[in-house]
N, C-alpha and C. Protein backbone atom coordinates (compact mmCIF):
# COMPACT_ATOMS: atom_id res chain seq x y z
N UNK A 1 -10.54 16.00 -11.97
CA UNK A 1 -10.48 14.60 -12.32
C UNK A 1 -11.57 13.86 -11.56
N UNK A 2 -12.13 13.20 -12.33
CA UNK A 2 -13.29 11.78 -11.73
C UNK A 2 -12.78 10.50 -11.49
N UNK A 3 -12.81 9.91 -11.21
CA UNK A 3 -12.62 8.45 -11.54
C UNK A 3 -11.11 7.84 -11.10
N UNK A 4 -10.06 7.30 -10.91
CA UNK A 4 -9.29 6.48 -10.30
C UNK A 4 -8.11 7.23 -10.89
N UNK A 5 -7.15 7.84 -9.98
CA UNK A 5 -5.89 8.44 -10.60
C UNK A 5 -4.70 8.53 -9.68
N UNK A 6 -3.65 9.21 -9.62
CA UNK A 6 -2.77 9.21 -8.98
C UNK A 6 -2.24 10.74 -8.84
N UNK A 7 -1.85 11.35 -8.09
CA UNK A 7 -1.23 12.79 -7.54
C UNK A 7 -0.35 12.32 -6.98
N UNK A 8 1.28 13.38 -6.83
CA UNK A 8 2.33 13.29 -6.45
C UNK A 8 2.53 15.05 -5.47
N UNK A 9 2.46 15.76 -4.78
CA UNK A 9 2.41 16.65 -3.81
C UNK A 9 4.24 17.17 -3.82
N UNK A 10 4.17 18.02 -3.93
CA UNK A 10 5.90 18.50 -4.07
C UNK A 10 6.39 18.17 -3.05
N UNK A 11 5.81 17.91 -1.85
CA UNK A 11 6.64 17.37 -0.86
C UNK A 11 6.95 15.65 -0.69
N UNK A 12 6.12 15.10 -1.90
CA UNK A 12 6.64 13.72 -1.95
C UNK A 12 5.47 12.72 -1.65
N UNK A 13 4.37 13.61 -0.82
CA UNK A 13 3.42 12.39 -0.20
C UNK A 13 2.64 12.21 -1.43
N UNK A 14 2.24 11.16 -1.97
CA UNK A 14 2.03 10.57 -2.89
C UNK A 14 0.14 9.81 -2.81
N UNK A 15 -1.04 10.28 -3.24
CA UNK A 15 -2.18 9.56 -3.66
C UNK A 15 -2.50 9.07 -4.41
N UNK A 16 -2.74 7.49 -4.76
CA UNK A 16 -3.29 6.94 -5.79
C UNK A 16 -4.67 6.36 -5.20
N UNK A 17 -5.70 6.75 -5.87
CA UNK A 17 -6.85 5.93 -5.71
C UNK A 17 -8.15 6.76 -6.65
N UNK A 18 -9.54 7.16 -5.83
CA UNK A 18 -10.07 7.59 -6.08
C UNK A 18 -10.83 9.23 -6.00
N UNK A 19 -11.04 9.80 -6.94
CA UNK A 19 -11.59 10.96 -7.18
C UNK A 19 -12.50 11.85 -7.75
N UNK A 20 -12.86 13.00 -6.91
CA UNK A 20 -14.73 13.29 -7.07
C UNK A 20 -13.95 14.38 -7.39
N UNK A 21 -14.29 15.43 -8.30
CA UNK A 21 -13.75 16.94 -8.52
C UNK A 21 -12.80 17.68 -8.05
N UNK A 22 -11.41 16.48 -8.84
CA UNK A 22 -10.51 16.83 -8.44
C UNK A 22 -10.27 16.58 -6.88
N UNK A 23 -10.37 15.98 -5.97
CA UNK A 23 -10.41 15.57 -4.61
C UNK A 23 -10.24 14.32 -4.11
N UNK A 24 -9.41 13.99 -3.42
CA UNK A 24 -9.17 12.37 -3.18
C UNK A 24 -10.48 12.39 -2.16
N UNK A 25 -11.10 11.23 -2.66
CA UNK A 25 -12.55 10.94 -2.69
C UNK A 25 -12.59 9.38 -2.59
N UNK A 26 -13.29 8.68 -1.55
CA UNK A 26 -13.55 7.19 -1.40
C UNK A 26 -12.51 6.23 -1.25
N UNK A 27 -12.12 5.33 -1.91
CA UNK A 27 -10.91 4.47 -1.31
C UNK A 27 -9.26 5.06 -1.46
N UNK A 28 -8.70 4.61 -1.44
CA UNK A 28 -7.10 5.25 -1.63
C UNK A 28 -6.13 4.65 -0.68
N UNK A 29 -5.07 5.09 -1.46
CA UNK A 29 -3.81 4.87 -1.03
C UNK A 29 -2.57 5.97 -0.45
N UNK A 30 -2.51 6.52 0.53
CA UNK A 30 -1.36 7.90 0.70
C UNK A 30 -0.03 7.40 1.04
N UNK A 31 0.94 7.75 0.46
CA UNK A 31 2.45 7.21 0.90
C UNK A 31 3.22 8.34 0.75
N UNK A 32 4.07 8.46 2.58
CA UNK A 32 4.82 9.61 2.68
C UNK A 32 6.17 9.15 2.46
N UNK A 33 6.70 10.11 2.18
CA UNK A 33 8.49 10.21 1.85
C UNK A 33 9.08 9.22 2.55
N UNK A 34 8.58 8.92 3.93
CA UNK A 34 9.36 7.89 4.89
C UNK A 34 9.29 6.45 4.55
N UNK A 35 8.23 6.58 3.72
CA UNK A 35 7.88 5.33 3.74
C UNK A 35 6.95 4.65 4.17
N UNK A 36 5.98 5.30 5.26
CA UNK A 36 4.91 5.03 5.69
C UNK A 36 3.77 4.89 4.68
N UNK A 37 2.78 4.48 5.25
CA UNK A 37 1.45 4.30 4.30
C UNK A 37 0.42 4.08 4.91
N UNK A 38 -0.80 4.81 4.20
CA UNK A 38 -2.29 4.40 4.81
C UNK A 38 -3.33 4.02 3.51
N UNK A 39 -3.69 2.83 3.93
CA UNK A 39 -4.86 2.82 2.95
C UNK A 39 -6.14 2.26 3.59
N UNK A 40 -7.40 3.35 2.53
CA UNK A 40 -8.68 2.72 3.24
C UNK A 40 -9.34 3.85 2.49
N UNK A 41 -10.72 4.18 3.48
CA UNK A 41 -11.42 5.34 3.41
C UNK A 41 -10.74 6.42 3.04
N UNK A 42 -11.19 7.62 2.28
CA UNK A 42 -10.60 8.92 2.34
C UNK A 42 -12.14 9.89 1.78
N UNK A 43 -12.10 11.04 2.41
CA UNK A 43 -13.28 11.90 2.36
C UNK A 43 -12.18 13.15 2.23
N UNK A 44 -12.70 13.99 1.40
CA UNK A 44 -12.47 15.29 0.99
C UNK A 44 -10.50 15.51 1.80
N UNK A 45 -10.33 14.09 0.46
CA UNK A 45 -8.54 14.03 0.87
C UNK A 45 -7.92 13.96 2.35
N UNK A 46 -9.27 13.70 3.32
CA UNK A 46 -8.59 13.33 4.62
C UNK A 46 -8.61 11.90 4.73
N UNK A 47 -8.10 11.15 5.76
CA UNK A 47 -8.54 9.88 6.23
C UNK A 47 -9.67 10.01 7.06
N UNK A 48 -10.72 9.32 6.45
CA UNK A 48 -11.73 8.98 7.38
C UNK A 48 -12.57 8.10 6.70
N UNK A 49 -13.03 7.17 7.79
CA UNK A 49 -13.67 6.11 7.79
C UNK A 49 -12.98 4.72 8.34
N UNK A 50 -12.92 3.46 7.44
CA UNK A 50 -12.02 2.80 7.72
C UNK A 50 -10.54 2.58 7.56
N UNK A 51 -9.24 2.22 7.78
CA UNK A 51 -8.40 2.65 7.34
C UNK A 51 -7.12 1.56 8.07
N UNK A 52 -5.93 1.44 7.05
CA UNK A 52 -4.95 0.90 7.92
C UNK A 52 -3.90 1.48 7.76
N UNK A 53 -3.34 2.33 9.03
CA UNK A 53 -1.84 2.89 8.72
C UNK A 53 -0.52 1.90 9.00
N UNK A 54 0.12 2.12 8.06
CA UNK A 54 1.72 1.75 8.25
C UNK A 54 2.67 2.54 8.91
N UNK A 55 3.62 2.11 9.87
CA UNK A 55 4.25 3.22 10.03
C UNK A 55 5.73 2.19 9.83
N UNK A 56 6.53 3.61 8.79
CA UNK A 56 7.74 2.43 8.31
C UNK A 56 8.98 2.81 9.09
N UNK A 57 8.79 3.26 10.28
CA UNK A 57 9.77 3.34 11.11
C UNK A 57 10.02 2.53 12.58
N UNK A 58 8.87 1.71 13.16
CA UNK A 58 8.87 1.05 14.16
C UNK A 58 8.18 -0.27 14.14
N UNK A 59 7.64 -0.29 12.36
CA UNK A 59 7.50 -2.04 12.88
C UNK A 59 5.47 -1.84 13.20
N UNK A 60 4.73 -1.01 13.45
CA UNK A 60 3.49 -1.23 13.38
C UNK A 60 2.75 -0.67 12.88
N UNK A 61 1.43 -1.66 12.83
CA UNK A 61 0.58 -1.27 12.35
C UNK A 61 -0.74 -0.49 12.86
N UNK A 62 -1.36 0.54 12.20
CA UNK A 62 -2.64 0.56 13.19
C UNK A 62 -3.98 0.53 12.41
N UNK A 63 -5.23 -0.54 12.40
CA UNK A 63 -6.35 -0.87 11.91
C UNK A 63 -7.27 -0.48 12.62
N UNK A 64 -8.23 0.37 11.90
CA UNK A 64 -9.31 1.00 12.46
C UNK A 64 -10.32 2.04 11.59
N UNK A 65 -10.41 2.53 12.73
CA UNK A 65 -11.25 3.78 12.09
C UNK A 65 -11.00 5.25 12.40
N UNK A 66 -11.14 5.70 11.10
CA UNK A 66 -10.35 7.36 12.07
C UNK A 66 -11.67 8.23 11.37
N UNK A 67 -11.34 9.81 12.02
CA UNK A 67 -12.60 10.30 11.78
C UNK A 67 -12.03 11.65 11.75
N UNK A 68 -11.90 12.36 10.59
CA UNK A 68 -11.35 13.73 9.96
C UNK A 68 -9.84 13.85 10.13
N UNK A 69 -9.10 12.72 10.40
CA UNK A 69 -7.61 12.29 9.68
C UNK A 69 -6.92 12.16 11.07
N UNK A 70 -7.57 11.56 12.37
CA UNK A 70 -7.39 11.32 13.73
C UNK A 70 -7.95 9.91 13.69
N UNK A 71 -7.01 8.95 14.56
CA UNK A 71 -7.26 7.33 14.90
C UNK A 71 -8.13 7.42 15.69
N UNK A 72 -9.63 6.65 15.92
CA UNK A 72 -10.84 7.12 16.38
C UNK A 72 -11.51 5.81 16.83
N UNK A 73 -12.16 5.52 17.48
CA UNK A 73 -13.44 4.48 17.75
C UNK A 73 -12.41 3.15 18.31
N UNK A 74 -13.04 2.10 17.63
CA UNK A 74 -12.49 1.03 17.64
C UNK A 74 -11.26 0.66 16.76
N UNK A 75 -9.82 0.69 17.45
CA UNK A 75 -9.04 0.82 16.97
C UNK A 75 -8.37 -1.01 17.52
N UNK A 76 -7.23 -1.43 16.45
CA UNK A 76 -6.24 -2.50 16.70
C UNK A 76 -5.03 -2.62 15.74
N UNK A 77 -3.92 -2.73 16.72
CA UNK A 77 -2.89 -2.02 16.78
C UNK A 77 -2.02 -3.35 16.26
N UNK A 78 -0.88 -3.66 15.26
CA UNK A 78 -0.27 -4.82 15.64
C UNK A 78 1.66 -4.37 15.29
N UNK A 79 2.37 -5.21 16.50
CA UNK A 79 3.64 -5.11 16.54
C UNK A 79 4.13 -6.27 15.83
N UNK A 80 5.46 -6.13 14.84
CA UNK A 80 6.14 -6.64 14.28
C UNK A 80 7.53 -7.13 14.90
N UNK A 81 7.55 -8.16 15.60
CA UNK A 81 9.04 -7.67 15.73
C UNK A 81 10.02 -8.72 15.49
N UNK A 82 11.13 -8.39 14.55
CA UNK A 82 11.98 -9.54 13.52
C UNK A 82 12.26 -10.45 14.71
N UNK A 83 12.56 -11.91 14.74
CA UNK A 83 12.88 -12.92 15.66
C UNK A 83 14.72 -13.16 15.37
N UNK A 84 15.64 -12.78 16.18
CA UNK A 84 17.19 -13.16 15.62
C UNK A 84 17.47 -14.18 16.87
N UNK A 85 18.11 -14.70 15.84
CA UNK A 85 18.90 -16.25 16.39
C UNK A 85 20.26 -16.04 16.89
C-alpha cells in the first residue's frame, strides 16, 4: 500500500496514517490496547522524528523527539492532574 491507510495488528495496536511499500511511513497515528497513543513522525513503522506520546494510564504527556522508537534530544513532558473539590 502507498498513500494514507489504516492497519489493525492481532494484538490490537492499531496504525492509521501514512505509507511507502506497505510500511508505516511519514506521519501517523499508533494506538495500543490500553489506550495510549502516539502521534507524529514514523520511519520504517518506528517512531522517529517528532512525536507526541499519550500515556492513558497516568495522566501524561510526552512531546519531543525520539530517534528509532526511544524518547531522545529535546524532550517536554506535561502532567495532568484532575482538580477535586
Amino acid at each position: 500500500m502507498d498513500g494514507v491507510g489504516v492497519f489493525t495488528r492481532d494484538d490490537g495496536l492499531k496504525y492509521e496514517g501514512e505509507f511507502q511499500c506497505n510500511v508505516p511511513m511519514g506521519k501517523g497515528t499508533y494506538t495500543w490496547p490500553d489506550g495510549s497513543s502516539y502521534e507524529g513522525d514514523v520511519y520504517n513503522a518506528i517512531r522517529h522524528g517528532e512525536g507526541k506520546y499519550i500515556y492513558s494510564t497516568n495522566n501524561v504527556t510526552y512531546q519531543g523527539q525520539w530517534y528509532e522508537g526511544v524518547m531522545h534530544g529535546k524532550v517536554g513532558f506535561n502532567l495532568t492532574v484532575p482538580l477535586k473539590c
